[in-house]
Protein backbone atom coordinates (compact mmCIF):
# COMPACT_ATOMS: atom_id res chain seq x y z
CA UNK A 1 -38.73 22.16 -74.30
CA UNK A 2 -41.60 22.65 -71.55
CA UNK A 3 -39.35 21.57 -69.00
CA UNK A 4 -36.24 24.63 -69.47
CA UNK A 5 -39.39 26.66 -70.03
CA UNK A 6 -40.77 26.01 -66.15
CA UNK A 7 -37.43 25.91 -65.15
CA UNK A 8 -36.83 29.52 -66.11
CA UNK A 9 -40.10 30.67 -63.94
CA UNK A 10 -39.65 28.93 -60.82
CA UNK A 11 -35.94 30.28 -61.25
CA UNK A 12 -37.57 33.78 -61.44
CA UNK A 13 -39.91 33.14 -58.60
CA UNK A 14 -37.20 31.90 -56.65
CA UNK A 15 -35.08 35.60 -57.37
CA UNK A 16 -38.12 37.45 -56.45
CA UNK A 17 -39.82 35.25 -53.31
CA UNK A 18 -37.35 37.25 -51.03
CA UNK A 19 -39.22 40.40 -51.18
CA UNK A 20 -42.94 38.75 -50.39
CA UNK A 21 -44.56 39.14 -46.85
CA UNK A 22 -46.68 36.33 -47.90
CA UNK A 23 -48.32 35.00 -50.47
CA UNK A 24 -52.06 33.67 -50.95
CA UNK A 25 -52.61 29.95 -52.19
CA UNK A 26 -55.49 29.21 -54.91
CA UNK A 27 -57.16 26.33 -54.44
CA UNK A 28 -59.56 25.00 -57.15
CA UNK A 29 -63.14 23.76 -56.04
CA UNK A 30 -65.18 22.53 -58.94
CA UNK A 31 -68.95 24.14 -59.23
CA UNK A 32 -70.35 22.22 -61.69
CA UNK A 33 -68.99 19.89 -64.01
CA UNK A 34 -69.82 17.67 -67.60
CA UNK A 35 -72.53 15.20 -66.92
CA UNK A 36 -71.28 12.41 -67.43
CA UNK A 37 -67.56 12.43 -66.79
CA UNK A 38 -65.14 10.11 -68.66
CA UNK A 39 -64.19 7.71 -65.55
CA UNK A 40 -60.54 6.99 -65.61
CA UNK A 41 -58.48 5.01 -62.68
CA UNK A 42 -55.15 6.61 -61.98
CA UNK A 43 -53.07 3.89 -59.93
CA UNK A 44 -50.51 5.56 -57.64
CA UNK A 45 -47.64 5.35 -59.19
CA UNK A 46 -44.52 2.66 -57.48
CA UNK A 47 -41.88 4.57 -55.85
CA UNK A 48 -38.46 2.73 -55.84
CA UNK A 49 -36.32 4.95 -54.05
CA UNK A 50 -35.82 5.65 -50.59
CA UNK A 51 -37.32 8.58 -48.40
CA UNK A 52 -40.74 10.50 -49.57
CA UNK A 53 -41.09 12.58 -52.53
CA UNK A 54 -42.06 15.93 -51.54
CA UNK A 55 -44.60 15.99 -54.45
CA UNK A 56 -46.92 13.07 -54.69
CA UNK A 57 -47.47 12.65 -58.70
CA UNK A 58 -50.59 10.35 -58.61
CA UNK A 59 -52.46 13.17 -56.61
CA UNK A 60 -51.48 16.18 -58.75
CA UNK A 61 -52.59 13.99 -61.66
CA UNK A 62 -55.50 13.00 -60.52
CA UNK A 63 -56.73 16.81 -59.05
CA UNK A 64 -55.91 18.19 -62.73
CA UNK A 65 -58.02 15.58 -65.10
CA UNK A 66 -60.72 15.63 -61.73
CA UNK A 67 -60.88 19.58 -61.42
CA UNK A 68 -60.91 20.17 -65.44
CA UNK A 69 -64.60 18.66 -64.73
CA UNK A 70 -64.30 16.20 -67.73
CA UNK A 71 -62.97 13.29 -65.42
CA UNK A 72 -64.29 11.23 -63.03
CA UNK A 73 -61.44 8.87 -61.24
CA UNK A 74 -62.10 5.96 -59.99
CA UNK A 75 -61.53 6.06 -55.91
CA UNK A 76 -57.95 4.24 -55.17
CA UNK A 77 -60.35 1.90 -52.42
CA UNK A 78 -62.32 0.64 -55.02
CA UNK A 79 -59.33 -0.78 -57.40
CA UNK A 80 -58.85 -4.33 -57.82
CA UNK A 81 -54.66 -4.20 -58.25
CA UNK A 82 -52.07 -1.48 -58.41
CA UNK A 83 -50.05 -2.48 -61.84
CA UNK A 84 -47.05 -0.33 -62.78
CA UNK A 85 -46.01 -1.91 -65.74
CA UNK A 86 -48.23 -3.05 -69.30
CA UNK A 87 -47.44 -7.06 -68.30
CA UNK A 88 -49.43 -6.69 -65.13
CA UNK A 89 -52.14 -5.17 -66.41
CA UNK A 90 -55.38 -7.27 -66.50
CA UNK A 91 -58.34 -5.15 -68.51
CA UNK A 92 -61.21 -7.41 -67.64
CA UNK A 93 -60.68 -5.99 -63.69
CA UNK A 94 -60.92 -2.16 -65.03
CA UNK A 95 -64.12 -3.06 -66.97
CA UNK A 96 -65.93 -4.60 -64.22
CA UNK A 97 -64.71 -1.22 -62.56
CA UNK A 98 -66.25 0.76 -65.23
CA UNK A 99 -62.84 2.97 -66.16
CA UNK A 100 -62.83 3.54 -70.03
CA UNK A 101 -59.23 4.30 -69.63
CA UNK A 102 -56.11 3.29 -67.19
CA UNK A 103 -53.11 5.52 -65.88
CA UNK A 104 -50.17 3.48 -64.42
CA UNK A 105 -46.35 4.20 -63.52
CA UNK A 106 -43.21 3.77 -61.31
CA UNK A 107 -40.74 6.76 -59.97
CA UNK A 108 -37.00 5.81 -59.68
CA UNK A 109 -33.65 7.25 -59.19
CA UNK A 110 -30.37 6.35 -59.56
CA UNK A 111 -28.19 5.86 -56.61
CA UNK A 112 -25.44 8.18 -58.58
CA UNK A 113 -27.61 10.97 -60.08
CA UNK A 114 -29.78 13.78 -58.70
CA UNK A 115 -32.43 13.26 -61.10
CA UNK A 116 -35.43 11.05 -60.82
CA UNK A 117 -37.39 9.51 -63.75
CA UNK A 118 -41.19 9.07 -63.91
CA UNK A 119 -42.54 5.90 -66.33
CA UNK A 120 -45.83 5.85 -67.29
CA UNK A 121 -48.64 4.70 -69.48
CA UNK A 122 -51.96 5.18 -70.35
CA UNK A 123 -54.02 2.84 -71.64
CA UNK A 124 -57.84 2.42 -73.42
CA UNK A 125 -59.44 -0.02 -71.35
CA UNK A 126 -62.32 -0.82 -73.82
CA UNK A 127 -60.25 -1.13 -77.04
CA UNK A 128 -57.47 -2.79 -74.42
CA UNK A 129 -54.45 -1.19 -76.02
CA UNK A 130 -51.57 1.22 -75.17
CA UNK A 131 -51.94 4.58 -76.00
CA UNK A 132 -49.18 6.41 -75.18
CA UNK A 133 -46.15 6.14 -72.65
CA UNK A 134 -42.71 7.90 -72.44
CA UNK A 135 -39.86 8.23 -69.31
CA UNK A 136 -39.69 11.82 -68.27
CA UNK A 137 -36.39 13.00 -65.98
CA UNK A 138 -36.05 16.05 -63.70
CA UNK A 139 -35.15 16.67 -60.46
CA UNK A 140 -37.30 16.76 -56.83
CA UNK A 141 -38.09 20.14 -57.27
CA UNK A 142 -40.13 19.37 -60.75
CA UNK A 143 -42.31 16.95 -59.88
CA UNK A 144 -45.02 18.77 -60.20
CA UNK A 145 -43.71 19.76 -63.82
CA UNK A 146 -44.01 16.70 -64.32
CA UNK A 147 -47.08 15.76 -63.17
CA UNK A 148 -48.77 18.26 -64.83
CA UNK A 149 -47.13 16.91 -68.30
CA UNK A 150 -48.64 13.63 -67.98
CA UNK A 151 -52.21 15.18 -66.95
CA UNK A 152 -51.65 17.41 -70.17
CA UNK A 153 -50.46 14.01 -72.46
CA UNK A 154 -53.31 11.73 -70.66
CA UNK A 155 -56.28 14.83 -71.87
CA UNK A 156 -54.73 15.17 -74.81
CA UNK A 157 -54.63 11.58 -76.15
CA UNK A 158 -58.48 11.20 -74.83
CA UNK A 159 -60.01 14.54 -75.85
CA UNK A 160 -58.11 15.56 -78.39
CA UNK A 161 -57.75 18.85 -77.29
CA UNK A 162 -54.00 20.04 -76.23
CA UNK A 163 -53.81 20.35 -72.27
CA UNK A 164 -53.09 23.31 -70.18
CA UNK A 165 -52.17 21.74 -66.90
CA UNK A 166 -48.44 22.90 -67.00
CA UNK A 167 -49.12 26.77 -68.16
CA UNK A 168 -49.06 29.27 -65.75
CA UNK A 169 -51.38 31.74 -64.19
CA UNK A 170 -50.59 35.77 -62.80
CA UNK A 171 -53.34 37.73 -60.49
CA UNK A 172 -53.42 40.40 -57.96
CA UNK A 173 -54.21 39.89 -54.51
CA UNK A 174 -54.74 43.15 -51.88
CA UNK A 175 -55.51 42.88 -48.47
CA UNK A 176 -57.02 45.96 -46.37
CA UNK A 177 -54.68 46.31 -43.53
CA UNK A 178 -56.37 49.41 -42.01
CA UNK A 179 -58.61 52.01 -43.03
CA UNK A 180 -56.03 53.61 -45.37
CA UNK A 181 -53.58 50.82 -45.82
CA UNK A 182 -54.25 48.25 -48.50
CA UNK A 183 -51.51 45.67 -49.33
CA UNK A 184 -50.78 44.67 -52.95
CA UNK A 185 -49.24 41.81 -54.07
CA UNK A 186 -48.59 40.40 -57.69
CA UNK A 187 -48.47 36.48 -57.94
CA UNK A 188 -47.48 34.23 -60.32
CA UNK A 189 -48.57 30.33 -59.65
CA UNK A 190 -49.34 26.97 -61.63
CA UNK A 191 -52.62 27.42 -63.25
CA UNK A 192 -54.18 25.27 -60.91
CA UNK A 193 -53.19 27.77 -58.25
CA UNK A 194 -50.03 25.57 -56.28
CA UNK A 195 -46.74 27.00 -55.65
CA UNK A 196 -47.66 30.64 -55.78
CA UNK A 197 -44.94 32.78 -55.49
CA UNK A 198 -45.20 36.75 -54.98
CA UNK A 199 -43.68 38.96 -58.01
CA UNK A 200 -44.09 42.03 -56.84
CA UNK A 201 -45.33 43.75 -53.30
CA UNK A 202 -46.40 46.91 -52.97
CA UNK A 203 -48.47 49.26 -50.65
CA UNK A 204 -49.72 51.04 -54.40
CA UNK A 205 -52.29 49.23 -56.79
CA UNK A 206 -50.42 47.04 -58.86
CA UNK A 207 -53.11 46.85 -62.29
CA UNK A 208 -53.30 44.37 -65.60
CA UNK A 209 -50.72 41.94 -65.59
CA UNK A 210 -49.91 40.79 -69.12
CA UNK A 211 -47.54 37.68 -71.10
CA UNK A 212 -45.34 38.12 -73.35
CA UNK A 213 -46.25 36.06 -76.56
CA UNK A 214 -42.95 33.58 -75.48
CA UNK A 215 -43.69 33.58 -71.65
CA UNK A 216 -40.56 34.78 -71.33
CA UNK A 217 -41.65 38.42 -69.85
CA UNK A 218 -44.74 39.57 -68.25
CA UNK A 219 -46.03 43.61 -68.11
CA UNK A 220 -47.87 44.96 -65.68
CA UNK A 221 -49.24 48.57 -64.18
CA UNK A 222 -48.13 50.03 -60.76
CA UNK A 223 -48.65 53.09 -58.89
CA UNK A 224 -45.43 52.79 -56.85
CA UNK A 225 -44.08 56.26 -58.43
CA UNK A 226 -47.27 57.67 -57.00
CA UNK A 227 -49.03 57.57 -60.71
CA UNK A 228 -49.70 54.72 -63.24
CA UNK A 229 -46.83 53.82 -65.00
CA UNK A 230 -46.31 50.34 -67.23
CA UNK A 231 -43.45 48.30 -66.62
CA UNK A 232 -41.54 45.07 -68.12
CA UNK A 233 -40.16 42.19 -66.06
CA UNK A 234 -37.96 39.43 -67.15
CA UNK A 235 -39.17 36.16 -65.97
CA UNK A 236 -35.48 34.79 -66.21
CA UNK A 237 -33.59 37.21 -64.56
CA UNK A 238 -36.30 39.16 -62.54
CA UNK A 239 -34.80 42.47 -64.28
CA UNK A 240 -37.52 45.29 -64.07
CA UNK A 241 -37.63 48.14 -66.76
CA UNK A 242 -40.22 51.24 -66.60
CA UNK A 243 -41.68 51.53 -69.63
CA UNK A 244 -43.91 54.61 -69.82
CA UNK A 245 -42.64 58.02 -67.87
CA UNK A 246 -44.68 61.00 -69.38
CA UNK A 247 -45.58 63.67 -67.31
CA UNK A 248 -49.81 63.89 -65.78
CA UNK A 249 -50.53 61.25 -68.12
CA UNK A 250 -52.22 57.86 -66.96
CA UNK A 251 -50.48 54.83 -68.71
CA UNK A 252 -52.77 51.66 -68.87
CA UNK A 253 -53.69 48.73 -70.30
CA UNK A 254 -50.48 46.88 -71.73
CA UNK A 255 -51.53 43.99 -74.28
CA UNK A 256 -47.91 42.39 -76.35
CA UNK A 257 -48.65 42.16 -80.04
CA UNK A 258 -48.68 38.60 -81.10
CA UNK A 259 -45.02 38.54 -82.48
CA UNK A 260 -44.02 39.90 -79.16
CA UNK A 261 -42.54 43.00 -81.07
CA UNK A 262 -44.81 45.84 -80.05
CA UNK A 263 -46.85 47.04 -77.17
CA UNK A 264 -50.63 48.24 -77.32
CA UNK A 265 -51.42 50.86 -74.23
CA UNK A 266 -53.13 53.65 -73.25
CA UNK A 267 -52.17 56.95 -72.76
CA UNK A 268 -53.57 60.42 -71.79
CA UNK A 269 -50.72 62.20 -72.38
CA UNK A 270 -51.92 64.25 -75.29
CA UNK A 271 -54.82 64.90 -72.93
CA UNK A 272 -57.69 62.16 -74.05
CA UNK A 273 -57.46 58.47 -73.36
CA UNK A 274 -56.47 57.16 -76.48
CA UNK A 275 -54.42 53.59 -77.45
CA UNK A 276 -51.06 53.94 -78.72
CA UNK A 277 -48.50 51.08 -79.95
CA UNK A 278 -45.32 51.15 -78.89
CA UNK A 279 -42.34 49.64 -80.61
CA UNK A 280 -40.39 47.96 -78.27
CA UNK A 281 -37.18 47.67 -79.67
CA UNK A 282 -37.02 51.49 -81.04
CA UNK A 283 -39.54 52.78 -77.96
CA UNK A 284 -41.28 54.61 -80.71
CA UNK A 285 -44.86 55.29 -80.26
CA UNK A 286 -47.81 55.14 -83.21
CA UNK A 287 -51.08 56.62 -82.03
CA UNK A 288 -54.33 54.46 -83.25
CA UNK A 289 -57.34 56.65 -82.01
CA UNK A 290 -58.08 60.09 -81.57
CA UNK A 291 -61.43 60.49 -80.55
CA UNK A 292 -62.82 62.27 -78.20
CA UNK A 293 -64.42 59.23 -76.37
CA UNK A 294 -62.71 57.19 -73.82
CA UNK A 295 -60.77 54.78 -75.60
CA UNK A 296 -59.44 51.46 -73.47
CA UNK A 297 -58.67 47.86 -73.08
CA UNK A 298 -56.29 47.34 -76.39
CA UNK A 299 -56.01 43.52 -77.30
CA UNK A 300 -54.65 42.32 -80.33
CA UNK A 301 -56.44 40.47 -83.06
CA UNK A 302 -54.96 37.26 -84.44
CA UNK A 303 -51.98 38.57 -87.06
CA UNK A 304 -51.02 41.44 -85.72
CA UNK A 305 -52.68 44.21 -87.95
CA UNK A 306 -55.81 45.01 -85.93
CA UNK A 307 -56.99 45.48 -82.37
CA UNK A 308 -59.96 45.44 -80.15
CA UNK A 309 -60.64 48.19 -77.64
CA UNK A 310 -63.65 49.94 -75.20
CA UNK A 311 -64.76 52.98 -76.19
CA UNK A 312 -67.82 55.06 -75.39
CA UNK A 313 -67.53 57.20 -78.74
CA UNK A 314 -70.79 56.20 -79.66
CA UNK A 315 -71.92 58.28 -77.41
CA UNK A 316 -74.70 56.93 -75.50
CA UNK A 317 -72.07 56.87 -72.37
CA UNK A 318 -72.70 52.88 -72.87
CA UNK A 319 -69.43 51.43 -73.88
CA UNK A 320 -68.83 49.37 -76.78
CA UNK A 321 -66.05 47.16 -78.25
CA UNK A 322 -64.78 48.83 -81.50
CA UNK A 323 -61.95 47.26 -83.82
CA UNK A 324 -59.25 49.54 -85.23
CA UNK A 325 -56.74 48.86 -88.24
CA UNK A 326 -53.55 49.76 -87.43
CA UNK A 327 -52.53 50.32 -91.10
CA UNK A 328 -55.38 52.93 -91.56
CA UNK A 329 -56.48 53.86 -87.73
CA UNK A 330 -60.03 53.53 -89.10
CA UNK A 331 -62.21 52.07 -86.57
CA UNK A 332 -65.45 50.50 -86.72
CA UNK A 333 -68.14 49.21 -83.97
CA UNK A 334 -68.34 45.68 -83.17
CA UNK A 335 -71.12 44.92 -80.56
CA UNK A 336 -74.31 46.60 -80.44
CA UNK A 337 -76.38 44.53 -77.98
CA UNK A 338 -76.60 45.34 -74.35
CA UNK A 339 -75.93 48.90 -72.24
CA UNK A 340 -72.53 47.82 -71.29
CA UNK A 341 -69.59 45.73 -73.50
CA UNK A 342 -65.70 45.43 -72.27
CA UNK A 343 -62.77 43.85 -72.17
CA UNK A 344 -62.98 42.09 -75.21
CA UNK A 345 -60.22 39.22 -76.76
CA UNK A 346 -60.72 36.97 -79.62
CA UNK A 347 -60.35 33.75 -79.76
CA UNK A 348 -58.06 31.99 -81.59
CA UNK A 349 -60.67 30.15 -83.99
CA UNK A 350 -61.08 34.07 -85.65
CA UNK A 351 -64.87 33.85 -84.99
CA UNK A 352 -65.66 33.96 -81.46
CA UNK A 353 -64.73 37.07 -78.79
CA UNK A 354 -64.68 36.91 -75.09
CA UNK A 355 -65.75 39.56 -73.39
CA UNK A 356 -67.93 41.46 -70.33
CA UNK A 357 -71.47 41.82 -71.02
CA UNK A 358 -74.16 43.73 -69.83
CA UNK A 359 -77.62 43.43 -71.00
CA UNK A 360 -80.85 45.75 -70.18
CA UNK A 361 -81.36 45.84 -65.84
CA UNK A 362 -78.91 42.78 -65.93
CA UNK A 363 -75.62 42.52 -63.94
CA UNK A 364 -71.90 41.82 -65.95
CA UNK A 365 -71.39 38.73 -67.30
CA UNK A 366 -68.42 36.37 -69.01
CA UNK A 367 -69.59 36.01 -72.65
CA UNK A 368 -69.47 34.67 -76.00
CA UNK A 369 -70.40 36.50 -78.95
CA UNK A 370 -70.10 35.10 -82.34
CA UNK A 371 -68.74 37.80 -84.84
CA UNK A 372 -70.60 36.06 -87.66
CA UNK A 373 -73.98 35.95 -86.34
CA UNK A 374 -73.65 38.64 -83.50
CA UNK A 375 -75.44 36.84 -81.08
CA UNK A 376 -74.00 37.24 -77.32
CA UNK A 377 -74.26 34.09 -74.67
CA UNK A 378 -73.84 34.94 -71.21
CA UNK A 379 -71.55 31.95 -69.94
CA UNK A 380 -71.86 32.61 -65.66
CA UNK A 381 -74.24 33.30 -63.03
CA UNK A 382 -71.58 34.95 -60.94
CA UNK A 383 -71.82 38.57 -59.76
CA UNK A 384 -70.09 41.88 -61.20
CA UNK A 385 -67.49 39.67 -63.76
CA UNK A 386 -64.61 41.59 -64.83
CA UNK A 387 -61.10 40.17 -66.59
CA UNK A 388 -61.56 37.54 -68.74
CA UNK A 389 -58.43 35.82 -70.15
CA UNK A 390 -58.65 32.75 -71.90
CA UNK A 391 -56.49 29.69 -71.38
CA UNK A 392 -53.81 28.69 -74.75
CA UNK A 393 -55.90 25.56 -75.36
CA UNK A 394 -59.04 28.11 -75.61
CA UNK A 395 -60.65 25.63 -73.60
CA UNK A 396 -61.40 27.89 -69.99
CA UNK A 397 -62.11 31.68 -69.31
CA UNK A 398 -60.70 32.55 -66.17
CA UNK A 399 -61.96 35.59 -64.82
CA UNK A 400 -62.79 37.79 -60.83
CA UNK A 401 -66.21 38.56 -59.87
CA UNK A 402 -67.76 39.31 -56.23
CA UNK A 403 -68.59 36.70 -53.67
CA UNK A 404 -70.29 38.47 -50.50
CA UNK A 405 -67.61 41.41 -50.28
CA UNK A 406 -65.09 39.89 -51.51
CA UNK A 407 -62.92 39.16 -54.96
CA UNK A 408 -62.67 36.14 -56.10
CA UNK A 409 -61.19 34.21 -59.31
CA UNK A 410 -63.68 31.84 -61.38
CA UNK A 411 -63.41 29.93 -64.33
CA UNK A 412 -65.72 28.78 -66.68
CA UNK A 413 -65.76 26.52 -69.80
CA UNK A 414 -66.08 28.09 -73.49
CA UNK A 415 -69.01 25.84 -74.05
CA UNK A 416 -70.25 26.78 -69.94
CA UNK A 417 -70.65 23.05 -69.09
CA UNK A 418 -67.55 23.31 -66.56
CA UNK A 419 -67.65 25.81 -63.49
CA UNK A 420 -65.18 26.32 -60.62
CA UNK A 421 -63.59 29.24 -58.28
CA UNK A 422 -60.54 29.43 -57.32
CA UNK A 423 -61.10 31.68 -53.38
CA UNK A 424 -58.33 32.74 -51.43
CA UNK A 425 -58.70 32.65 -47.28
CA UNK A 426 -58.18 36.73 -46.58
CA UNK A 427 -58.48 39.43 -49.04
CA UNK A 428 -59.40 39.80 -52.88
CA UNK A 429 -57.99 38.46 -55.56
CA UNK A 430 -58.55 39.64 -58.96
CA UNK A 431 -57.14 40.26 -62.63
CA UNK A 432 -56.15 36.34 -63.97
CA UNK A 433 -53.49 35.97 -66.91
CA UNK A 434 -53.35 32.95 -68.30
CA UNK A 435 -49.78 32.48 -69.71
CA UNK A 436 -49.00 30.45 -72.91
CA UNK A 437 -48.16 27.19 -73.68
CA UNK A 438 -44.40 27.01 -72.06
CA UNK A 439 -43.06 25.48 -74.84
């Protein structure tokens, strides 16, 4: 279930917050949205109980389906009554309104149990039926759970397009404290940036922070042992395990194959920069490539038998995005267009990659390029892109680029209709993961 899923992170975060000397909040600020949003009213929901919640579910609801850039809520001043049950619920008032669709509920708890339970329904105010509506339970502390289920059940029912309000999101923040003392920090937070919690701290880089295919572990680089090694953390336990150690080798660019069974990375230990796969259960180690070229950036194509990787083997000293099988290590070229191609993932439809493009005297860009017809689409405007990582629903790229002298995180829509950044006050922040569904 979603719910033991987030339970096990914030459980992790919780073992791990101790270490932090702060950590920096994300805040999302939309840049341009759909044209014409869907207008829903979201009434606050009735509170039965006693005291104030410490999360305030109407709000988080409304800032997901508002900052996704497909909704436009109606304003709580301009609603004509506050119904928190189907009987009161008069549609004629939500039409003269103009909301096509209607979010109402009630929080209670029992005098006798520690858990509170959230009603709600959603309704379509045009056809003026029910949709959908369910009780969820949980305690204080996942409210915000909760609130991003219903935002993910509400876009869901209306777009038909599976929501990814209650995933998760890892980046890496640094923060220049002097002239040769840079603070690292590794964050995990909700993937609308709230509760951010610090993973790791570190006065070395900390590099490409990776999920596991369950959620259940994330990978990362560091330089604390004063060279690049890749590591393993448990998310429910906060256990940390080195998992490369060879001697003047760099070790890069972990990517979990999509059974969560093996690990692409690269390596120089043989003395070139080369991907390798790495069993995880028998630590045995398959080299792919063995050019002479640069070879970086692993990411796994859907099934499991091939991968995508840099490479400047063409060499033109212009890198390109080559595929590999891992049955025969042969490798062919992918992209052709532009001076510059990286960082490349496919999407899950099996046509489409994501990647960083670079076209003649242009800057890098978040793009789109469709395998079948091998056009590229630049998708931003921003400056210097780097790390794209798609969201499970395949619905956002999240990805840093520079804003005056700064890093800062941006997302954009796969279509490019939907822009916003997510800034943080002091520092940089740079290298999303978008986790899976937590389910």
């Amino acid at each position: 279930m979603i719910m033991n899923k987030i339970k096990l992170l914030l459980a992790a975060a919780a073992l791990l917050v101790a270490q932090a000397v702060s950590s920096q909040q994300l805040v999302i600020q939309i840049t341009k949205g759909v044209d014409n949003p869907i207008p829903i009213a979201i009434v606050p929901f009735e509170w039965t109980g006693f005291g104030v919640l410490p999360e305030n579910i109407t709000s988080v609801v409304t800032n997901d389906l508002h900052n996704s850039g497909e909704f436009a809520p109606i304003p709580e001043k301009n609603m004509l009554g506050t119904p928190h049950q189907e009987k009161d619920v008069y549609f004629k008032d939500w039409r003269f309104l103009g909301s096509d669709y209607l979010l109402i509920g009630k929080i209670s708890k029992s005098a006798d149990s520690a858990l509170i339970q959230v009603q709600y329904e959603l309704f379509d105010v045009v056809g003026q039926k029910r949709m959908v509506g369910e009780v969820i339970s949980g305690t204080e502390k996942q409210l915000r759970d909760i609130s991003h289920q219903i935002s993910d059940v509400v876009y869901e029912k209306i777009l038909h397009v599976r929501g990814a309000f209650a995933t998760k999101i890892l980046y890496i923040t640094s923060q220049r404290l002097s002239p040769t003392v840079t603070h690292y920090q590794l964050n995990l937070a909700d993937a609308d940036g709230g509760r951010a919690q610090v993973l790791l701290d570190s006065k070395e880089p900390i590099m490409s922070p990776t999920w596991s295919p369950d959620a259940s572990q994330i990978a990362y680089v560091s330089f604390e042992s004063g060279r690049s090694q890749i590591y393993i953390q448990n998310l429910s336990t906060g256990a940390r395990e080195q998992l490369t150690n060879f001697q003047n080798s760099s070790n890069s660019g972990p990517s979990w194959s999509p059974d969560g069974t093996k690990m692409a990375m690269v390596l120089s230990k043989d003395g070139n920069q080369d991907i390798f796969v790495m069993n995880l259960r028998s630590r045995k180690l398959d080299k792919i490539t063995t050019s002479f070229a640069i070879d970086t950036e692993p990411s796994w194509m859907p099934g499991g038998k091939s991968l995508l990787y840099t490479s400047d083997q063409g060499g033109t000293f212009r890198p390109q995005i080559y595929q590999v099988s891992l049955e025969t290590n042969w490798s062919e070229r992918v992209t052709f267009d532009g001076t510059y191609n990286a960082k490349a993932s496919m999407l899950p439809d099996g046509k489409n990659i994501v990647l960083i493009h670079r076209a003649e005297a242009s800057d890098d860009h978040v793009s789109i390029m469709n395998l079948e017809r091998g056009t590229i689409s630049a998708l931003t405007d921003t400056s210097l892109d780097e790390s794209p990582t798609v969201a499970p629903n395949a619905r956002m790229v999240m990805y840093s680029s520079k804003e005056g002298d700064h890093s800062v995180l941006n997302a954009v829509s796969i279509n490019g209709r939907i822009k916003y950044k997510l800034p943080v006050k002091e520092g940089d922040v740079r290298e999303p993961a978008w986790s899976p569904f937590l389910d």
